[in-house]
C-alpha atoms as a PDB file:
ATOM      1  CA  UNK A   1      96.812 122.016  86.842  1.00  0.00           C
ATOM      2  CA  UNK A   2      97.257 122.055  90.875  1.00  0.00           C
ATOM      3  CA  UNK A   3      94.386 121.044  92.822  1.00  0.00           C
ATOM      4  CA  UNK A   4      95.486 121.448  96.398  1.00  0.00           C
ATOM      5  CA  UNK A   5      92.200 122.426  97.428  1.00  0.00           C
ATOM      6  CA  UNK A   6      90.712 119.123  96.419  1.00  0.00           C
ATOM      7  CA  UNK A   7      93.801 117.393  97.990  1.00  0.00           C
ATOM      8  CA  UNK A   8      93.426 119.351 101.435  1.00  0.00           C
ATOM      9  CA  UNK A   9      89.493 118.329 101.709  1.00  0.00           C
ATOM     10  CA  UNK A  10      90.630 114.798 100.964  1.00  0.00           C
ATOM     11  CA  UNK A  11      93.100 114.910 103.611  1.00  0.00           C
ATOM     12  CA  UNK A  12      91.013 116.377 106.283  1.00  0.00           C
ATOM     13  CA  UNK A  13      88.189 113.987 105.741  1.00  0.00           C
ATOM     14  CA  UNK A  14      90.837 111.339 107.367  1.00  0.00           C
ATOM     15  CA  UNK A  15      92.574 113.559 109.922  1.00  0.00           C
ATOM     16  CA  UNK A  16      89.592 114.869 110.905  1.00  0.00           C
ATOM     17  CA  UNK A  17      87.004 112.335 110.459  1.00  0.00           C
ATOM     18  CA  UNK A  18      88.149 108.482 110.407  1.00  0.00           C
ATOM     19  CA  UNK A  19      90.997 109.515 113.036  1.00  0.00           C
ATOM     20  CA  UNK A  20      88.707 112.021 114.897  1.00  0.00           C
ATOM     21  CA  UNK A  21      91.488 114.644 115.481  1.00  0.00           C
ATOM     22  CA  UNK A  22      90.486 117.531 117.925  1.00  0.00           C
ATOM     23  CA  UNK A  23      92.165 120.348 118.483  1.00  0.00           C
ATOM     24  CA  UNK A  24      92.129 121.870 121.659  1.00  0.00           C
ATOM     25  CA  UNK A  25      93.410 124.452 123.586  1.00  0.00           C
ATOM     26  CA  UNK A  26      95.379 122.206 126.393  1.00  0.00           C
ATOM     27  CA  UNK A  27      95.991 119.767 123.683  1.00  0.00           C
ATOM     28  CA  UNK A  28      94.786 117.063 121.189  1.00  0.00           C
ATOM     29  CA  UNK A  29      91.743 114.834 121.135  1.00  0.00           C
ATOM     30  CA  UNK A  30      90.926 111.775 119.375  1.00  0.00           C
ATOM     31  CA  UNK A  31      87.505 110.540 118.694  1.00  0.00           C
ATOM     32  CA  UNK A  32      88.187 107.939 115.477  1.00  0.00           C
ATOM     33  CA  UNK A  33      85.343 106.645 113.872  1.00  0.00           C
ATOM     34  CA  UNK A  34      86.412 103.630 111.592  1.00  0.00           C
ATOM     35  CA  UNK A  35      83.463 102.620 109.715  1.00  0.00           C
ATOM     36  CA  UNK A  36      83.760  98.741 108.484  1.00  0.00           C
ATOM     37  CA  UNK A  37      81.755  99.879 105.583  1.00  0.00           C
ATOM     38  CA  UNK A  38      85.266 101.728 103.723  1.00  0.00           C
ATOM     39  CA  UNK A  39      88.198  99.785 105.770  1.00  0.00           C
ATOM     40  CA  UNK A  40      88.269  95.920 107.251  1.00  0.00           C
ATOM     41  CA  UNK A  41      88.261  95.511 110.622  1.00  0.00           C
ATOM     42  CA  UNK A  42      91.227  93.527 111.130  1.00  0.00           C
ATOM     43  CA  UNK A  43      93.769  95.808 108.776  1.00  0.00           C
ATOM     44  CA  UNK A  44      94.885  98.547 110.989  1.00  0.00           C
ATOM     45  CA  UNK A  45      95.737 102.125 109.142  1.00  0.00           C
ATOM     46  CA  UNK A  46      97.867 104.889 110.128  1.00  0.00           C
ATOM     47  CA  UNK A  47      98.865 108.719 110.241  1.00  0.00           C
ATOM     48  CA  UNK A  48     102.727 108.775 110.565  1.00  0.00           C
ATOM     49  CA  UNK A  49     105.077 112.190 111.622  1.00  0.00           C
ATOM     50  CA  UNK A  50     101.537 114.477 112.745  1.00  0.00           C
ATOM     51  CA  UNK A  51     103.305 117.257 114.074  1.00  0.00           C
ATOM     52  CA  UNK A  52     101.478 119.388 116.474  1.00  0.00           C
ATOM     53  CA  UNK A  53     103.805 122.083 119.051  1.00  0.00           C
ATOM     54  CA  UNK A  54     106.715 119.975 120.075  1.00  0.00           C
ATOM     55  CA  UNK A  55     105.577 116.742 119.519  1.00  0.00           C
ATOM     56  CA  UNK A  56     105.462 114.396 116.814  1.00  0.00           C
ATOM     57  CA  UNK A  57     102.925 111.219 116.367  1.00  0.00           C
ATOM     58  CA  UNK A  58     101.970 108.083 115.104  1.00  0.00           C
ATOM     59  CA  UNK A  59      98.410 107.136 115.393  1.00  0.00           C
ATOM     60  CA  UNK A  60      97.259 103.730 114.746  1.00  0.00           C
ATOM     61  CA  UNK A  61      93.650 102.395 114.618  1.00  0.00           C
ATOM     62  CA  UNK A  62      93.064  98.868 114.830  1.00  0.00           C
ATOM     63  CA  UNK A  63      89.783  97.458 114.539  1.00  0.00           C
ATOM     64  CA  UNK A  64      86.477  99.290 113.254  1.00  0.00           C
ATOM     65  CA  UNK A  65      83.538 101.385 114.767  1.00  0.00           C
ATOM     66  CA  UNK A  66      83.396 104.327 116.792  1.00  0.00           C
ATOM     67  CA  UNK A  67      83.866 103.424 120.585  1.00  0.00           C
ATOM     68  CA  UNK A  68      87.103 103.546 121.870  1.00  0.00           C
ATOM     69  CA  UNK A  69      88.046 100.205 123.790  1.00  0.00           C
ATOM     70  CA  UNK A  70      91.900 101.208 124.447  1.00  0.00           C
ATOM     71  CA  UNK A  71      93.805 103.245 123.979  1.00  0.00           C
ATOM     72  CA  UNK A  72      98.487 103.212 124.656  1.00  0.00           C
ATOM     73  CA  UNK A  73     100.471 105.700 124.605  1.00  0.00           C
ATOM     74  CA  UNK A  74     104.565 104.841 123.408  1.00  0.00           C
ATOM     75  CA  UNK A  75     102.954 100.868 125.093  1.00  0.00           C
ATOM     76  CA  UNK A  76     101.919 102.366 128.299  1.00  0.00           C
ATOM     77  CA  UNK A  77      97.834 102.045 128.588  1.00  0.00           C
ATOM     78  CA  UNK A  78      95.749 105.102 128.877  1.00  0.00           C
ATOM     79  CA  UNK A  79      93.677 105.225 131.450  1.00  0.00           C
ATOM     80  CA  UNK A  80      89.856 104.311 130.390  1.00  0.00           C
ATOM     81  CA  UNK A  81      88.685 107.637 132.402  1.00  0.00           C
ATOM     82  CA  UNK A  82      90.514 109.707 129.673  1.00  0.00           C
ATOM     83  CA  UNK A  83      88.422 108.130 126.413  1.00  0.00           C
ATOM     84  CA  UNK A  84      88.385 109.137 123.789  1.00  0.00           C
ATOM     85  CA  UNK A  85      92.066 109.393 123.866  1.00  0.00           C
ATOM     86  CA  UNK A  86      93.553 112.877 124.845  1.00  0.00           C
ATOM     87  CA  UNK A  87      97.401 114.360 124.873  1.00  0.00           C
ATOM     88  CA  UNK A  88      98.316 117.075 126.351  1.00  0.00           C
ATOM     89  CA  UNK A  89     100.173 119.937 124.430  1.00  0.00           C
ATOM     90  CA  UNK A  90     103.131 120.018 126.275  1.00  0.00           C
ATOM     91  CA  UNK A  91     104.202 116.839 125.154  1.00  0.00           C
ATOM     92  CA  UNK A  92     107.621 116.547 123.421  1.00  0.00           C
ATOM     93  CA  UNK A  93     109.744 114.421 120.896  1.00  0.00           C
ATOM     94  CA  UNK A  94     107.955 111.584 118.903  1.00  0.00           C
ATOM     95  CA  UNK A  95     105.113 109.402 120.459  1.00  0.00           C
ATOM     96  CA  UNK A  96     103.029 106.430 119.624  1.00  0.00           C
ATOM     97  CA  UNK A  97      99.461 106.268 119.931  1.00  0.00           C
ATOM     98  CA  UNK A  98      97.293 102.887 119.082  1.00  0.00           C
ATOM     99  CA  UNK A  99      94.264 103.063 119.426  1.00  0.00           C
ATOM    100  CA  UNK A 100      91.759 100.533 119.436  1.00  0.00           C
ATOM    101  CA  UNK A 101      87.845 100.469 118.533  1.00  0.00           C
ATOM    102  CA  UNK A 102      85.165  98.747 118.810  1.00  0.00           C
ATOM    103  CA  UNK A 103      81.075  98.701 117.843  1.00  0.00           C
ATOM    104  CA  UNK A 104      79.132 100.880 119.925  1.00  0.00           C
ATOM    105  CA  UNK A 105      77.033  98.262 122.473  1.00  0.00           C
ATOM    106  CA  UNK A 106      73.635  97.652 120.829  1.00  0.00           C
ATOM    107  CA  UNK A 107      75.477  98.687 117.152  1.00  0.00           C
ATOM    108  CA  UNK A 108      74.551  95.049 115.572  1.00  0.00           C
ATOM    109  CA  UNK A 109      78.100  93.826 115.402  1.00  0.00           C
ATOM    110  CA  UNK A 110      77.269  93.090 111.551  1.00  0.00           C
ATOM    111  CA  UNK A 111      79.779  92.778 108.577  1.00  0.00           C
ATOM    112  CA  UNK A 112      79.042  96.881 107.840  1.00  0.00           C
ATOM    113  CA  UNK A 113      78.628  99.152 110.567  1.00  0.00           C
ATOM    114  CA  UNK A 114      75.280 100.380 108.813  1.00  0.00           C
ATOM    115  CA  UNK A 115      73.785  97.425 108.749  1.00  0.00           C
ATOM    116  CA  UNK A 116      72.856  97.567 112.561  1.00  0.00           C
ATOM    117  CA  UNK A 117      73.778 101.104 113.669  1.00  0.00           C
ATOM    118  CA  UNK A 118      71.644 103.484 115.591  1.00  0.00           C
ATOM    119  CA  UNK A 119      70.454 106.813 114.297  1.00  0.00           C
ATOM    120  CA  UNK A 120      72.381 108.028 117.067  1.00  0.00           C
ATOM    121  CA  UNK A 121      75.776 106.257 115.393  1.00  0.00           C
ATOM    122  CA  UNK A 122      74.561 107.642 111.735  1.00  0.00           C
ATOM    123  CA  UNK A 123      74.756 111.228 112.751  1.00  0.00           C
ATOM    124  CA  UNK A 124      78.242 110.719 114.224  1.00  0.00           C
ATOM    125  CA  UNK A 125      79.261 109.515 111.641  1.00  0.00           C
ATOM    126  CA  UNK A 126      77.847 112.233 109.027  1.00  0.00           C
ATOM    127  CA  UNK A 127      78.994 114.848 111.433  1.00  0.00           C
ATOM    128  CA  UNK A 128      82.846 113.274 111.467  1.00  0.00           C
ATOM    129  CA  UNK A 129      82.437 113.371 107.714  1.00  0.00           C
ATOM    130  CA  UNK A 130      81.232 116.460 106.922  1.00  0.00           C
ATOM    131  CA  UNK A 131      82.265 118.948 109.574  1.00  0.00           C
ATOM    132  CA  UNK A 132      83.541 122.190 108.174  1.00  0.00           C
ATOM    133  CA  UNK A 133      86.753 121.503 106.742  1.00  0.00           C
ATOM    134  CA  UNK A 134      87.507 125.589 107.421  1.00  0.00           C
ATOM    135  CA  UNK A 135      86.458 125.502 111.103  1.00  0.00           C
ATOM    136  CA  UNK A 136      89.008 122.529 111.631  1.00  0.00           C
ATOM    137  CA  UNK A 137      92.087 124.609 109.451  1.00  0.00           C
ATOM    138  CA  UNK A 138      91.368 127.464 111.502  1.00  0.00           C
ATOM    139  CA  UNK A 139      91.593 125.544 114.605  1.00  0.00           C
ATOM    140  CA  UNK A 140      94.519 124.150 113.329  1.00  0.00           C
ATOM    141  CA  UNK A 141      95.991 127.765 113.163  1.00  0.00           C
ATOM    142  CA  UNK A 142      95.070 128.791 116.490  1.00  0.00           C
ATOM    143  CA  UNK A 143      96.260 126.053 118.470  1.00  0.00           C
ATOM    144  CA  UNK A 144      99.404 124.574 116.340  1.00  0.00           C
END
């Protein structure tokens, strides 16, 4: 028997939580949050063919945490002044985004990003986890 509901909750908790996907009205957001806890830190993982308006991506994180230290966009750097990484919805054709993440400052830099993080860093991340999956699919809608 089909399950798609279970599949679709699955789904978001990555699009929506580990790769931070926002939905906006002038475009897309990304606020990743990696935790070293569920992936290693030097493996990088990616979404491949997002397609949002126009445009199609590629996201890549590399590293682990929940800063953004960089961010390129088809090689060319981002400018730090627009972190967390943000596109514009009248881009067109395919596009590469890497981003790249780091512990917050103060985070403990240990093997699990529990084992030194702030209360501050555990509420991001239950918030990136559990946000309404139906708020975000409406979004979706509205903007897409």
């Amino acid at each position: 028997r089909s399950q798609l509901w279970s599949d679709a909750g699955f789904l978001s908790m990555f699009y929506y939580g580990v790769f931070g996907l926002r939905l906006e009205t002038t475009g897309i957001r990304w606020k990743p949050m990696k935790p070293l806890e569920v992936f290693a830190k030097d493996k990088p993982i990616s979404l491949r063919g997002i397609h949002y308006r126009e445009m199609t991506l590629d996201v890549t994180l590399h590293g682990a945490g929940t800063r953004v230290a960089s961010a390129s966009l088809d090689g060319s750097p981002l400018a730090t002044a627009s972190m967390p990484p943000f596109l514009e919805a009248g881009l067109k054709g395919h596009h590469v985004l890497e981003i790249h993440l780091e512990e917050k400052e103060g985070s403990g830099g240990g093997e699990t990003a529990g084992a030194g993080s702030s209360t501050e860093d555990q509420a991001d991340v239950a918030s990136m986890l559990f946000e309404s999956t139906t708020a975000a699919a409406e979004t979706a809608t509205t903007y897409a």
